[in-house]
N, C-alpha and C. Protein backbone atom coordinates (compact mmCIF):
# COMPACT_ATOMS: atom_id res chain seq x y z
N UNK A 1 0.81 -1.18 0.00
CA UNK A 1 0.00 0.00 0.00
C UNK A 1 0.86 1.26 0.00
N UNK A 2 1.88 1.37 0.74
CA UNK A 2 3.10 2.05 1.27
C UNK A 2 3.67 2.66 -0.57
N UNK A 3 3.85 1.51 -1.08
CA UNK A 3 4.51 2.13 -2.59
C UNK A 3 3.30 2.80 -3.50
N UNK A 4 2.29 2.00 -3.38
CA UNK A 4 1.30 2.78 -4.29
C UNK A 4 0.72 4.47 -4.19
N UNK A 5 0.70 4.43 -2.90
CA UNK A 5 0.75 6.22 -2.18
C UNK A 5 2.08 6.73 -2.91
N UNK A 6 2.99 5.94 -2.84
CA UNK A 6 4.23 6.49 -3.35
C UNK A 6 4.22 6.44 -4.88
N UNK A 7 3.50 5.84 -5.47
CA UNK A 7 3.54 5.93 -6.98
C UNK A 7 2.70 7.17 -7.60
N UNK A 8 1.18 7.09 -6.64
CA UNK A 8 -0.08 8.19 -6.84
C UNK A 8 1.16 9.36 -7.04
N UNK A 9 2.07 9.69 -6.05
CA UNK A 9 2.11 10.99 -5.08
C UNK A 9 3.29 11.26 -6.63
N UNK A 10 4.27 9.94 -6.97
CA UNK A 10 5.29 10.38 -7.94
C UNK A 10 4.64 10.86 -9.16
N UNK A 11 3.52 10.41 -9.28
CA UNK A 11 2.60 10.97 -11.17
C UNK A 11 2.10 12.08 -10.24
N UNK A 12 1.80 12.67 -9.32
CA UNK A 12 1.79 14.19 -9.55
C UNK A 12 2.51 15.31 -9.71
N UNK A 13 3.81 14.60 -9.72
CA UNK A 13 5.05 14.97 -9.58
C UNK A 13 5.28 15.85 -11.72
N UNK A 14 6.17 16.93 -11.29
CA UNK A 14 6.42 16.54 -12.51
C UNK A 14 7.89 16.79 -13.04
N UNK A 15 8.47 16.74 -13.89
CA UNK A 15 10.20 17.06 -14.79
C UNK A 15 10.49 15.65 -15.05
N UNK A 16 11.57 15.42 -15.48
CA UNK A 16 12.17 14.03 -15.95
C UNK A 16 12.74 13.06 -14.68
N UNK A 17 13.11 14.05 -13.78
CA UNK A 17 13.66 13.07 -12.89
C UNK A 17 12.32 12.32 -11.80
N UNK A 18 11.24 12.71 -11.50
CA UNK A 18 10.22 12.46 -11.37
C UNK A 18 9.45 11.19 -12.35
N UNK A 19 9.97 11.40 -13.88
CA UNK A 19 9.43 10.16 -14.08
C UNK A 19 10.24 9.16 -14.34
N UNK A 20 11.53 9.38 -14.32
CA UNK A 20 12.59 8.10 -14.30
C UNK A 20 12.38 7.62 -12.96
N UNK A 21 11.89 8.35 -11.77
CA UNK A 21 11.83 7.96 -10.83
C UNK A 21 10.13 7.02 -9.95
N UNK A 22 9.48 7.54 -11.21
CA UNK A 22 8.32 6.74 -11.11
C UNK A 22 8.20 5.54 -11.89
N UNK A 23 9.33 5.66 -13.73
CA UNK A 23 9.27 4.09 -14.10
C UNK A 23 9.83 2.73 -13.39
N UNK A 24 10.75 3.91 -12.50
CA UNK A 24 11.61 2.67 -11.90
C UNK A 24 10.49 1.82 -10.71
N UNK A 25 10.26 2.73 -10.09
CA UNK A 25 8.99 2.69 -9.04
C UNK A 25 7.75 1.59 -9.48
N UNK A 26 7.07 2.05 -10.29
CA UNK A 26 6.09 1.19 -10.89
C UNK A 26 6.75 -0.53 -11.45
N UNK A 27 8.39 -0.22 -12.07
CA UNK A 27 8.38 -1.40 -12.22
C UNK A 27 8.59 -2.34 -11.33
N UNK A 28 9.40 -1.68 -10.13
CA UNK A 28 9.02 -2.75 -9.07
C UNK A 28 7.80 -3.16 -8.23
N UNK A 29 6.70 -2.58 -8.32
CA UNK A 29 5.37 -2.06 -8.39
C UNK A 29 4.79 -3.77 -9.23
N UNK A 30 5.15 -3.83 -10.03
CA UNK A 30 4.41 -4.74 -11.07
C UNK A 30 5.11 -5.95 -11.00
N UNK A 31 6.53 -5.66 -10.65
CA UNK A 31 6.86 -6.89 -10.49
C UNK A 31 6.63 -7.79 -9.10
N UNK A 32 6.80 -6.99 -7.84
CA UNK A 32 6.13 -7.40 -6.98
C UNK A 32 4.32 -8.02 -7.26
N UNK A 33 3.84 -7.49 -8.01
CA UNK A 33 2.49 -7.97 -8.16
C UNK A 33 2.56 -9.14 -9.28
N UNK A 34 3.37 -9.18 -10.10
CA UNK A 34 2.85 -10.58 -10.52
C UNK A 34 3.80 -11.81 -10.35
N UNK A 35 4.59 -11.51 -8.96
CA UNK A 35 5.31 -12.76 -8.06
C UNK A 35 3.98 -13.16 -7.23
N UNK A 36 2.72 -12.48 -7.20
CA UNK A 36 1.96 -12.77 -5.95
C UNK A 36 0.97 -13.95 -6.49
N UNK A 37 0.65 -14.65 -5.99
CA UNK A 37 -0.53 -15.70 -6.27
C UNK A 37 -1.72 -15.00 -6.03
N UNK A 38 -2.55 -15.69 -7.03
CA UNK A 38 -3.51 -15.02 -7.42
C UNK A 38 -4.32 -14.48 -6.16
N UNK A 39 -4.60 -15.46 -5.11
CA UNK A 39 -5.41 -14.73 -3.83
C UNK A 39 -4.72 -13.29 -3.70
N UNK A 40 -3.54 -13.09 -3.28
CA UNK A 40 -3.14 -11.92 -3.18
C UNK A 40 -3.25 -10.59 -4.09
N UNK A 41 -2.96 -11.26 -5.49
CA UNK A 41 -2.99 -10.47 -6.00
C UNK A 41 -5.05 -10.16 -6.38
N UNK A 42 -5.90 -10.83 -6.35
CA UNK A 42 -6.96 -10.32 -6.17
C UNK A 42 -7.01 -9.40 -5.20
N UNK A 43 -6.70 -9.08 -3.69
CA UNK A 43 -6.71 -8.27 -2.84
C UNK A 43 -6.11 -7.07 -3.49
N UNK A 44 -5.19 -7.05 -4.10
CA UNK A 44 -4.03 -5.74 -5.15
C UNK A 44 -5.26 -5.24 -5.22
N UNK A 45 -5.78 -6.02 -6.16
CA UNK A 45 -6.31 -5.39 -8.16
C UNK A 45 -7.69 -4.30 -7.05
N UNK A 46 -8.49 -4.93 -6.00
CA UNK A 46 -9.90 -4.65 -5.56
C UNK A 46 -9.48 -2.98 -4.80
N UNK A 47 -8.10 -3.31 -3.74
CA UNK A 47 -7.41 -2.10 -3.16
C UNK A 47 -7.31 -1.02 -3.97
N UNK A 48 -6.73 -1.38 -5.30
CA UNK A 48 -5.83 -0.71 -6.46
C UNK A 48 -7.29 0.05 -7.00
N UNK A 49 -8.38 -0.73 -7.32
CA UNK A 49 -9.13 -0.02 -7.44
C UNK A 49 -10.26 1.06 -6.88
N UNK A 50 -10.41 0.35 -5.71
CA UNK A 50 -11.06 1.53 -4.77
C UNK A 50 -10.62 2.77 -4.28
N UNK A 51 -9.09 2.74 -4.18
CA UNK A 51 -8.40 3.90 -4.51
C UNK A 51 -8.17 4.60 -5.76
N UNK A 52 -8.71 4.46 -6.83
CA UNK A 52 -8.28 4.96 -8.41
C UNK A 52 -9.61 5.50 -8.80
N UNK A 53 -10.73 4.63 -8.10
CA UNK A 53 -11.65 4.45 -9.05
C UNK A 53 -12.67 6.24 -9.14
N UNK A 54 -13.05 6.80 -10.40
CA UNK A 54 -13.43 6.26 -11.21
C UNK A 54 -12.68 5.68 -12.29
N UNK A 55 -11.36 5.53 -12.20
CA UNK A 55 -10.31 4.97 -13.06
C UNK A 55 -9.83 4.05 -13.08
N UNK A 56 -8.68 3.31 -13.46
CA UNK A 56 -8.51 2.38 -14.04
C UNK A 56 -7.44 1.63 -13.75
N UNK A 57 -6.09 0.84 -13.71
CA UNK A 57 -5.23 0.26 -14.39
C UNK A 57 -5.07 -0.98 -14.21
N UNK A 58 -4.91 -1.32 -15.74
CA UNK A 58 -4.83 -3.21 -16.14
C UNK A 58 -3.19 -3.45 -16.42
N UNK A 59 -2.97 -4.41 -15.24
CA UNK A 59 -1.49 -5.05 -15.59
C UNK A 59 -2.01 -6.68 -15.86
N UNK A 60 -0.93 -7.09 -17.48
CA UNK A 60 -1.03 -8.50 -17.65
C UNK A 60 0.48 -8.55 -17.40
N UNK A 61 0.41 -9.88 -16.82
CA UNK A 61 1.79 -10.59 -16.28
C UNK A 61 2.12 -11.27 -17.31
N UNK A 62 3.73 -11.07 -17.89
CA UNK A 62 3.87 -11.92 -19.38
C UNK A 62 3.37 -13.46 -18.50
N UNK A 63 4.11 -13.64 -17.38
CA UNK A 63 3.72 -15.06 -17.44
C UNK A 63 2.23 -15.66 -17.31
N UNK A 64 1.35 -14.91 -17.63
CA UNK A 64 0.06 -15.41 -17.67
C UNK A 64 -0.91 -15.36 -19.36
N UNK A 65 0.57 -14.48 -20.05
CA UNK A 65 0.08 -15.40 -21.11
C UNK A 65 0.39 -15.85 -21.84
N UNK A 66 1.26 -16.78 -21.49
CA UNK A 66 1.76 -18.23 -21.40
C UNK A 66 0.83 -19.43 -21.85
């Protein structure tokens, strides 16, 4: 939860070093999420969205489509 506040807070951010510092961010962001089994990561996606919502974001894990 801790990084995602930290991801929101880096996209309001703005200049270049702000977003080299948010791709890096998000990618550990995503990669932590698709090491998680699916129970967990259902808890992500429902969190991820009640905080976003009316918006959006869809991550596919290469290894799911496999």
């Amino acid at each position: 939860m801790k990084k995602l506040v930290a991801v929101i807070t880096l996209l309001l951010m703005t200049g270049c070093a702000a977003i080299k510092t948010t791709e890096m961010l998000l990618t550990e962001v995503v990669a932590d999420y698709c090491e998680a089994p699916e129970a967990g990561r259902a808890i992500i996606q429902a969190r991820v969205h009640a905080v976003l919502e009316p918006n959006t974001i869809k991550v596919v894990c290469a290894a799911d489509q496999q």
